[in-house]
PDB file of N, CA and C in Angstrom:
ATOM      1  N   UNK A   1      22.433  -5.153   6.215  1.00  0.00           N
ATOM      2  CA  UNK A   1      23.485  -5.867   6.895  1.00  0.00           C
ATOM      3  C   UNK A   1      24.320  -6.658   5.891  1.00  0.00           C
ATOM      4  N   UNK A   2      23.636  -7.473   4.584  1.00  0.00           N
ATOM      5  CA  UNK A   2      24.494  -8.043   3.385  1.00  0.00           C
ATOM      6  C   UNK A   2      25.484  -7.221   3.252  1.00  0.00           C
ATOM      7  N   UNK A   3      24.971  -6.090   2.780  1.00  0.00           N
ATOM      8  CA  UNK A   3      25.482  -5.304   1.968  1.00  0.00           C
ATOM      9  C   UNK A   3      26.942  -4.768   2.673  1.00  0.00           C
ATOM     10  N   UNK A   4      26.162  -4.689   3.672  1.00  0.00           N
ATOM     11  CA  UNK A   4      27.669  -4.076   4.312  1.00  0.00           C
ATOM     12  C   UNK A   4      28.366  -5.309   4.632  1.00  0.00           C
ATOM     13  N   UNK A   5      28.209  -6.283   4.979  1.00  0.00           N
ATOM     14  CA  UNK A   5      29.340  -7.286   4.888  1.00  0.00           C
ATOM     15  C   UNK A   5      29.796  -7.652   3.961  1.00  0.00           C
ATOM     16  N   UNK A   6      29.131  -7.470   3.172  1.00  0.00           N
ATOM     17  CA  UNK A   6      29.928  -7.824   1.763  1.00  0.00           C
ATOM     18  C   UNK A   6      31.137  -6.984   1.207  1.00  0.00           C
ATOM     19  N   UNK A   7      30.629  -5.178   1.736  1.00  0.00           N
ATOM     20  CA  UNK A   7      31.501  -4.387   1.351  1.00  0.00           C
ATOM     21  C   UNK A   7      32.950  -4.418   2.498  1.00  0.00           C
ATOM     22  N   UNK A   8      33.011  -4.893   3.261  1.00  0.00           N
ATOM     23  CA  UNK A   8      33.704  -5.002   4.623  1.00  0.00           C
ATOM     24  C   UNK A   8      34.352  -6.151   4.030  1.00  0.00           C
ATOM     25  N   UNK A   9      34.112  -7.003   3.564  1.00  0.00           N
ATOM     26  CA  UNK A   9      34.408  -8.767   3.396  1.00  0.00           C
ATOM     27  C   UNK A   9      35.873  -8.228   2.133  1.00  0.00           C
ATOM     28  N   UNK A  10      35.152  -7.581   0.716  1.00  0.00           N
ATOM     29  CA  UNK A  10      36.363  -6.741   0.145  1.00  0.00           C
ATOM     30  C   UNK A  10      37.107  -5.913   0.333  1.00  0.00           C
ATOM     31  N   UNK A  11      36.497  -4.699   1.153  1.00  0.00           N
ATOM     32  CA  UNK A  11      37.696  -4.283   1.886  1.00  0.00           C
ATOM     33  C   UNK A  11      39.165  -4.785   2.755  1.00  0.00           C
ATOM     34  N   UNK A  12      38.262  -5.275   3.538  1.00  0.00           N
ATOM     35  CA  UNK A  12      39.623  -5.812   4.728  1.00  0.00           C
ATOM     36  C   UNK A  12      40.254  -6.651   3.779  1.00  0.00           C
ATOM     37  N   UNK A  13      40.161  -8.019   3.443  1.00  0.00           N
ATOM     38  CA  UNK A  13      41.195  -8.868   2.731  1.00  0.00           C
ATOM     39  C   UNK A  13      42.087  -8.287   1.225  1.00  0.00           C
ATOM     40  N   UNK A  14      41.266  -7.848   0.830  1.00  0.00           N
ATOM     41  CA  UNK A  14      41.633  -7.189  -0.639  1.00  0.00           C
ATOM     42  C   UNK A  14      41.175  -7.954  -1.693  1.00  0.00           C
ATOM     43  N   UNK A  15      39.951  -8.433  -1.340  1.00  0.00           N
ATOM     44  CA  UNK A  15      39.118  -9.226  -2.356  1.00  0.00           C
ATOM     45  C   UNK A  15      38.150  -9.154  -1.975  1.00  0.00           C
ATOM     46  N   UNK A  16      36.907  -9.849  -3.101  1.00  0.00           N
ATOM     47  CA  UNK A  16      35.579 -10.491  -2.778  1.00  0.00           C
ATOM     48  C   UNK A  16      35.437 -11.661  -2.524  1.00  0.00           C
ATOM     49  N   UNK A  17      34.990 -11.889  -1.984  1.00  0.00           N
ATOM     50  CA  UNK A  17      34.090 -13.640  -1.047  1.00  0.00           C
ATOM     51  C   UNK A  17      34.105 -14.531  -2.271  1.00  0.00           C
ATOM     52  N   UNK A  18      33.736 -14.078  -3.510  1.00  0.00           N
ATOM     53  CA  UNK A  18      33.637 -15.141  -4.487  1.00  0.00           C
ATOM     54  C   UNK A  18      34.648 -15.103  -6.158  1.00  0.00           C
ATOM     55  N   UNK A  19      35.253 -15.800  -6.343  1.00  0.00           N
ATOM     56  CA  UNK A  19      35.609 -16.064  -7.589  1.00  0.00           C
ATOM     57  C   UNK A  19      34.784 -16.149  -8.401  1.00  0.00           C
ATOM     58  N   UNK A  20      34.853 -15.257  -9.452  1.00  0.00           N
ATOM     59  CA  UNK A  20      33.786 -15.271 -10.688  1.00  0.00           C
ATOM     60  C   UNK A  20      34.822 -15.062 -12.023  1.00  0.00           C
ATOM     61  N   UNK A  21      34.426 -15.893 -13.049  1.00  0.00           N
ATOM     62  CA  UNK A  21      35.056 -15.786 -14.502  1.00  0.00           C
ATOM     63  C   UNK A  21      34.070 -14.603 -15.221  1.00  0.00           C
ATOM     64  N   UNK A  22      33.166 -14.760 -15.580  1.00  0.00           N
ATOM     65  CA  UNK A  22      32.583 -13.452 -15.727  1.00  0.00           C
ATOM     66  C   UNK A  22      32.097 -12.288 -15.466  1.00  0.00           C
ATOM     67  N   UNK A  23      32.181 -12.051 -14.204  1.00  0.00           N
ATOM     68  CA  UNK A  23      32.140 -10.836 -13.544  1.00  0.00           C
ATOM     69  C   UNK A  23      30.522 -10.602 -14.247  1.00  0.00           C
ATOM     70  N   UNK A  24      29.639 -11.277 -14.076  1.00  0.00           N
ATOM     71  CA  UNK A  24      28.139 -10.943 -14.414  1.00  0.00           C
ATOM     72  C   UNK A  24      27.156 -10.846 -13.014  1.00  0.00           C
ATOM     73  N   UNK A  25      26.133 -10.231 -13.116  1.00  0.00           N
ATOM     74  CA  UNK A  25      25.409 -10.072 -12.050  1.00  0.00           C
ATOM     75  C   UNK A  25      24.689 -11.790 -11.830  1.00  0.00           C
ATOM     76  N   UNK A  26      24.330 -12.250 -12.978  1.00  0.00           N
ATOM     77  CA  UNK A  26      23.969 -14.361 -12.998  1.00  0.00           C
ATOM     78  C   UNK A  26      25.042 -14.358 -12.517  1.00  0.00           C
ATOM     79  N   UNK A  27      26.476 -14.739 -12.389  1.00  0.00           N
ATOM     80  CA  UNK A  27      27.286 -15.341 -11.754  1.00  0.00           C
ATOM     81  C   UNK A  27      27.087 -15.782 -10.565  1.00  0.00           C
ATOM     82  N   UNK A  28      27.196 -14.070 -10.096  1.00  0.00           N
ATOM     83  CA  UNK A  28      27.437 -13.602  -8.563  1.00  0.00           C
ATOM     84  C   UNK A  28      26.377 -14.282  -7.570  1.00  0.00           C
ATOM     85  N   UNK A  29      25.234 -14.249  -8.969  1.00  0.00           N
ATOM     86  CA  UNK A  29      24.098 -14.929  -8.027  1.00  0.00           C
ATOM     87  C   UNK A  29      23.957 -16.361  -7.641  1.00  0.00           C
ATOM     88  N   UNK A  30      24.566 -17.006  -8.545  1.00  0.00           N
ATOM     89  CA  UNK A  30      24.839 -18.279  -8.743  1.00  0.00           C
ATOM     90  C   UNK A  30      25.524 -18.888  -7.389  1.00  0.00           C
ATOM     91  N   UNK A  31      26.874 -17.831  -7.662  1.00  0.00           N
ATOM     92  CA  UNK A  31      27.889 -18.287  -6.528  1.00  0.00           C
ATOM     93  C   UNK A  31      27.481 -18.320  -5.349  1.00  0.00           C
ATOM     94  N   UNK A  32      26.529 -17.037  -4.854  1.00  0.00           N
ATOM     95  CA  UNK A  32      26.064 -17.061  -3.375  1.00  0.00           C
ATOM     96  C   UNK A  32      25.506 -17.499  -2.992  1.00  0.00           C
ATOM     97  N   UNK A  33      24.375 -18.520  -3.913  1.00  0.00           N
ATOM     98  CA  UNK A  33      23.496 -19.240  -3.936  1.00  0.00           C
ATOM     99  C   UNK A  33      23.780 -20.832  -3.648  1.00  0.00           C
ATOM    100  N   UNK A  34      25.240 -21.057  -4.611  1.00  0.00           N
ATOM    101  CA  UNK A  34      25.866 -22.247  -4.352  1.00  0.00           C
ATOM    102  C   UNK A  34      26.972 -22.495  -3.664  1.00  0.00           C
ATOM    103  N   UNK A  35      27.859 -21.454  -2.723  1.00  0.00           N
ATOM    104  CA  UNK A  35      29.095 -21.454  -2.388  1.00  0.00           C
ATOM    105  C   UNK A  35      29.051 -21.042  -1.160  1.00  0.00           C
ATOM    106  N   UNK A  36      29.692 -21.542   0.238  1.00  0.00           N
ATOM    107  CA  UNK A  36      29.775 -20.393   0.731  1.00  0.00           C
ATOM    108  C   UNK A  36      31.048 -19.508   1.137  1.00  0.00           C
ATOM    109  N   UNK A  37      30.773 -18.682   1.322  1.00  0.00           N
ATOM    110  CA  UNK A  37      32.130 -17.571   1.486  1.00  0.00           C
ATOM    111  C   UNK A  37      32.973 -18.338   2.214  1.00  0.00           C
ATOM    112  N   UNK A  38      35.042 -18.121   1.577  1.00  0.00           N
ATOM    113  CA  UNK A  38      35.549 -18.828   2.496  1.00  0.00           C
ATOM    114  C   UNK A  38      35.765 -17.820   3.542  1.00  0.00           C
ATOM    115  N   UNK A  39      36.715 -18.426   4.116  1.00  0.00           N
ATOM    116  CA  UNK A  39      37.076 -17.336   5.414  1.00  0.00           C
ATOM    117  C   UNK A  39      37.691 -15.994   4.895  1.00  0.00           C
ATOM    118  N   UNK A  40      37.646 -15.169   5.347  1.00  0.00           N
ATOM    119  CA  UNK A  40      38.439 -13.565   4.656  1.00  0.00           C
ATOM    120  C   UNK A  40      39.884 -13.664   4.893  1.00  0.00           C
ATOM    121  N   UNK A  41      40.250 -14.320   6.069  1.00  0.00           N
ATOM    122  CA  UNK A  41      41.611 -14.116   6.211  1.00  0.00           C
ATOM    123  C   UNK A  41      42.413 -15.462   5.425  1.00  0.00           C
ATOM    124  N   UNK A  42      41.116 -16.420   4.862  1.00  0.00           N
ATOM    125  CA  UNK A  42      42.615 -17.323   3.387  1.00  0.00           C
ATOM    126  C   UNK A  42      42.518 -16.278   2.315  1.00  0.00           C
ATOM    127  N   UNK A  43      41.748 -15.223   2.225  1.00  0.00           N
ATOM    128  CA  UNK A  43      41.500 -14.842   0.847  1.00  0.00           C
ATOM    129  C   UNK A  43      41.793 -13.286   1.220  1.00  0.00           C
ATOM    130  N   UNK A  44      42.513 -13.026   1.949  1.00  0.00           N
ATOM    131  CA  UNK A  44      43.928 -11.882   1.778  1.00  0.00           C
ATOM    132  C   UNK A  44      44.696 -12.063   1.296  1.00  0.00           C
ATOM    133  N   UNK A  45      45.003 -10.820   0.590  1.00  0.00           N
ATOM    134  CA  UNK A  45      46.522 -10.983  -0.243  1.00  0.00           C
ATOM    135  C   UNK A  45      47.798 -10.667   0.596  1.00  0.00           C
ATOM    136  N   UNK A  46      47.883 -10.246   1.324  1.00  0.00           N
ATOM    137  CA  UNK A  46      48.858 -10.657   2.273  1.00  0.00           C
ATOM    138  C   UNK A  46      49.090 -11.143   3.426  1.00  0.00           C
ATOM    139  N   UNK A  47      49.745 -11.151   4.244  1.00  0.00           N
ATOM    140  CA  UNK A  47      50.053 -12.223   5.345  1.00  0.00           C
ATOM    141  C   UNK A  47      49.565 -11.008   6.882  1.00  0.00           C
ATOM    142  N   UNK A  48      50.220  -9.767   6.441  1.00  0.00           N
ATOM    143  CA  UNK A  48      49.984  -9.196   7.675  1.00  0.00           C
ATOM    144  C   UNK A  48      48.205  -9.470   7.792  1.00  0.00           C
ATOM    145  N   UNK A  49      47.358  -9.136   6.920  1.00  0.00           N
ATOM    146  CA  UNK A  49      46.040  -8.946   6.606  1.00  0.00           C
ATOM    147  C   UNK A  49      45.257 -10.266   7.065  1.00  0.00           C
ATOM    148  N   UNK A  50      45.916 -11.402   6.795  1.00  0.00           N
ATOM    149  CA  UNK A  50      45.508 -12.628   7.368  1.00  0.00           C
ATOM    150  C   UNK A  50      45.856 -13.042   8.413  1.00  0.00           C
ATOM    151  N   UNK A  51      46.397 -12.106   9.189  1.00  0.00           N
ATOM    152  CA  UNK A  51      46.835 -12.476  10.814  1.00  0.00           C
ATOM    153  C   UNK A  51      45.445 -12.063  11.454  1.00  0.00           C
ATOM    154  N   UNK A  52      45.735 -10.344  10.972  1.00  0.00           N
ATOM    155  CA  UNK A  52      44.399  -9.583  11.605  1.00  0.00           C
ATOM    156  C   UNK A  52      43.062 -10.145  11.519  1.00  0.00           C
ATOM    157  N   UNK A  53      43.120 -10.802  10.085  1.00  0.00           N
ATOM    158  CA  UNK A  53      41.217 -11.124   9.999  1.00  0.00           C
ATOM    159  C   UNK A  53      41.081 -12.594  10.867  1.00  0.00           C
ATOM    160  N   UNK A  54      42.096 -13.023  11.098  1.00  0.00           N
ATOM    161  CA  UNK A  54      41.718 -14.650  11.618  1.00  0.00           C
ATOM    162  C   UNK A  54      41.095 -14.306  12.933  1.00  0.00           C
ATOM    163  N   UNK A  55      40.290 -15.397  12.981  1.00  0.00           N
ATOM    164  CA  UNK A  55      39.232 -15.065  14.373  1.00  0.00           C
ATOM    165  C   UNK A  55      38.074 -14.419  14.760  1.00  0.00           C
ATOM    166  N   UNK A  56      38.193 -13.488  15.323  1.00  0.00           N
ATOM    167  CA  UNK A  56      36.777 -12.922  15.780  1.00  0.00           C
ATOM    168  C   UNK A  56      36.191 -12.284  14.128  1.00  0.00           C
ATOM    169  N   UNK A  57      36.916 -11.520  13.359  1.00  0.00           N
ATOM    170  CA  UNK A  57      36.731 -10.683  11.867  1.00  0.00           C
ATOM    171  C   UNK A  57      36.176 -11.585  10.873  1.00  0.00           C
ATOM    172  N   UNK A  58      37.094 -12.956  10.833  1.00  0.00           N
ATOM    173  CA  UNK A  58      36.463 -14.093  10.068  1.00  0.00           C
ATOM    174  C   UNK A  58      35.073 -14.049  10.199  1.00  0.00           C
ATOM    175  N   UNK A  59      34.954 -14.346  11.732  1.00  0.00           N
ATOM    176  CA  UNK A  59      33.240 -14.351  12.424  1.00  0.00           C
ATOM    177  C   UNK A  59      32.282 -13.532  12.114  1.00  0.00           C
ATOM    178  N   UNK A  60      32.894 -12.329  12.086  1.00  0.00           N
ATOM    179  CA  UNK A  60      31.897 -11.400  11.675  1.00  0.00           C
ATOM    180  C   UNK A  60      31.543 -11.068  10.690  1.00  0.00           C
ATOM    181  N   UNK A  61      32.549 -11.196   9.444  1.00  0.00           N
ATOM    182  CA  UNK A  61      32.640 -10.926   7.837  1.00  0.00           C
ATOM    183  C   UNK A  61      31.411 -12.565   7.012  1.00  0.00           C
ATOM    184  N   UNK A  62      31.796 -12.972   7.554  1.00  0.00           N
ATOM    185  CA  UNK A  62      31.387 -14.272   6.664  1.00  0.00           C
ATOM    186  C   UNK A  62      29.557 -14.421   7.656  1.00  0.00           C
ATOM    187  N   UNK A  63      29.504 -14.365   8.757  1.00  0.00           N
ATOM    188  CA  UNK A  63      27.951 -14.336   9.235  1.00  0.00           C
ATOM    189  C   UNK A  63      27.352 -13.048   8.956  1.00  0.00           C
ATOM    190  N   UNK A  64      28.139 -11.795   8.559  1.00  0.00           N
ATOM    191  CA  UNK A  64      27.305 -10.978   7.773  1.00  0.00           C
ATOM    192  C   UNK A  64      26.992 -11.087   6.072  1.00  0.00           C
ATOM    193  N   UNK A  65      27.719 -11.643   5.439  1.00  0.00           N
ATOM    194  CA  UNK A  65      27.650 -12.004   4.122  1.00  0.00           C
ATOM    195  C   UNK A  65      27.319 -13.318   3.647  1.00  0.00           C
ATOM    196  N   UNK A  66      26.904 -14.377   5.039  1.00  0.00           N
ATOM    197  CA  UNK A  66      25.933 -15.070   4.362  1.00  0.00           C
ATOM    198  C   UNK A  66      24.989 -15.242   3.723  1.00  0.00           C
ATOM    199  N   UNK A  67      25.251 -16.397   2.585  1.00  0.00           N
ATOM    200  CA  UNK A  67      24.289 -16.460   1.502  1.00  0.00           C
ATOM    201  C   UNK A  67      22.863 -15.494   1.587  1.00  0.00           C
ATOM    202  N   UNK A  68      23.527 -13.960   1.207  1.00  0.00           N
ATOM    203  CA  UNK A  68      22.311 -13.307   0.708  1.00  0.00           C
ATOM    204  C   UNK A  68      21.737 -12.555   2.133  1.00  0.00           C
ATOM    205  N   UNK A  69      21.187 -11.722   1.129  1.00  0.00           N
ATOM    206  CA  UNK A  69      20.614 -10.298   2.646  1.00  0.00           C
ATOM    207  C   UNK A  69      19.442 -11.172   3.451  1.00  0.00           C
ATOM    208  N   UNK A  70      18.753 -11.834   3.485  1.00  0.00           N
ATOM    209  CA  UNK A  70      18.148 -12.839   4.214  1.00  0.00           C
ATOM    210  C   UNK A  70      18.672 -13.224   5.381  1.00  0.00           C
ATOM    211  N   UNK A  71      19.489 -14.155   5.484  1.00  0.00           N
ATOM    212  CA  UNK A  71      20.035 -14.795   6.611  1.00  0.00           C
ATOM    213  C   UNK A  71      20.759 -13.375   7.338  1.00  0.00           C
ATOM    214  N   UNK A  72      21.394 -12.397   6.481  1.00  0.00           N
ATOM    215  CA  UNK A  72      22.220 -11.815   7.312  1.00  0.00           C
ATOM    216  C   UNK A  72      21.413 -10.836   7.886  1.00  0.00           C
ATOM    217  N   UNK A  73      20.052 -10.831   7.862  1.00  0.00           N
ATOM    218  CA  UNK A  73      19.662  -9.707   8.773  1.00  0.00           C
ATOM    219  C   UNK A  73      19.013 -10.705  10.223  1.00  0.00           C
ATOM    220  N   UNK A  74      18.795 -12.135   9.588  1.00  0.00           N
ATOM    221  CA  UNK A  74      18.665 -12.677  10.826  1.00  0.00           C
ATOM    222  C   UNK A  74      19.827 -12.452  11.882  1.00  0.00           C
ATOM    223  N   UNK A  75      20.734 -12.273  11.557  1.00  0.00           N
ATOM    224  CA  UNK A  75      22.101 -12.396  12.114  1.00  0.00           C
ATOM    225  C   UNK A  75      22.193 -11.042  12.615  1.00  0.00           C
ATOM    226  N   UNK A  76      21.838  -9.983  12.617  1.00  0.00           N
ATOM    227  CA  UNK A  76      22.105  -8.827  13.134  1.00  0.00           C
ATOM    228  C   UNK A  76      22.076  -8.377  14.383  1.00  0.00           C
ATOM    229  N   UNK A  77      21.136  -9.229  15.211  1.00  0.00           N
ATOM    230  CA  UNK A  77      21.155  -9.099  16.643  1.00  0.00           C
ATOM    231  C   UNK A  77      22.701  -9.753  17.022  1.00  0.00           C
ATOM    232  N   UNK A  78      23.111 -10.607  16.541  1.00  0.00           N
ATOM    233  CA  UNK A  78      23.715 -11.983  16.647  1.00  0.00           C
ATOM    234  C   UNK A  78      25.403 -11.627  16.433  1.00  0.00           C
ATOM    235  N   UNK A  79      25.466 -10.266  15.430  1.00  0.00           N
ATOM    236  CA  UNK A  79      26.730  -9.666  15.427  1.00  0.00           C
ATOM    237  C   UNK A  79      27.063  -8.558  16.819  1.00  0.00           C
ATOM    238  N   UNK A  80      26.143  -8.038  17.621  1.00  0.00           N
ATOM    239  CA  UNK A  80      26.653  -6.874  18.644  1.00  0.00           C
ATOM    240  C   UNK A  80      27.816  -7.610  19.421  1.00  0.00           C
ATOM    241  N   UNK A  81      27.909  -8.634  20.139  1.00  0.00           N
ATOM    242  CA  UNK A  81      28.635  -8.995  20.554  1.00  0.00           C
ATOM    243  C   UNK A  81      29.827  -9.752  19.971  1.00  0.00           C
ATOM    244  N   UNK A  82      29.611  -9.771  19.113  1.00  0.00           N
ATOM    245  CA  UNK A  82      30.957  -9.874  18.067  1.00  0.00           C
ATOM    246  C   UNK A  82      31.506  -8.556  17.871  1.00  0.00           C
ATOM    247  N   UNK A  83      30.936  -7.725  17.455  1.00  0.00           N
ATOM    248  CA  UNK A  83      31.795  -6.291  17.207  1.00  0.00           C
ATOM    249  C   UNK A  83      32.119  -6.146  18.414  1.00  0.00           C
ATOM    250  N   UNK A  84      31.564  -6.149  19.587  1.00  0.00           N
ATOM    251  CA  UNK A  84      31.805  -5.658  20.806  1.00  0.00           C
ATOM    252  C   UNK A  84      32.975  -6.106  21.291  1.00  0.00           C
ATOM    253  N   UNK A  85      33.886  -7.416  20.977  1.00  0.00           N
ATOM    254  CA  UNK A  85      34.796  -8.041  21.636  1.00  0.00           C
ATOM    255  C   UNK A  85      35.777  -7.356  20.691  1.00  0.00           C
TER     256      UNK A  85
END
């Protein structure tokens, strides 16, 4: 369930969840560990893209890519009715 929110989280906006200067696998870990994802639709690069993600997509992108595959499989029951709407 991470995984795929994570890959969903870069897709739709046209980025990743986290700013990294070194693009290292320590970074990444760092960041998810200490940050949490902002919303997907401030961190689109364009405007049409941040209309679409605001709201229910926000909801679903960022509670699947919380800090780490852990929480987000707690969350998996917890997304059906989010996709569903």
């Amino acid at each position: 369930m991470y995984s795929l929110g994570v890959v969903a989280y870069e897709l739709l906006p046209g980025r990743g969840p986290y700013k990294l200067k070194r693009q290292s696998a320590a970074e990444l870990e760092e960041a998810i560990a200490a940050v949490d994802a902002p919303l997907a639709s401030a961190t689109a690069t364009d405007s049409a893209a941040k209309k679409e993600l605001k709201g229910d997509l926000d909801a679903i992108l960022n509670k699947a890519a919380e800090e780490g595959p852990r929480p987000a499989l707690r969350h998996r029951r917890c997304l059906g009715p989010d996709v569903e709407r």
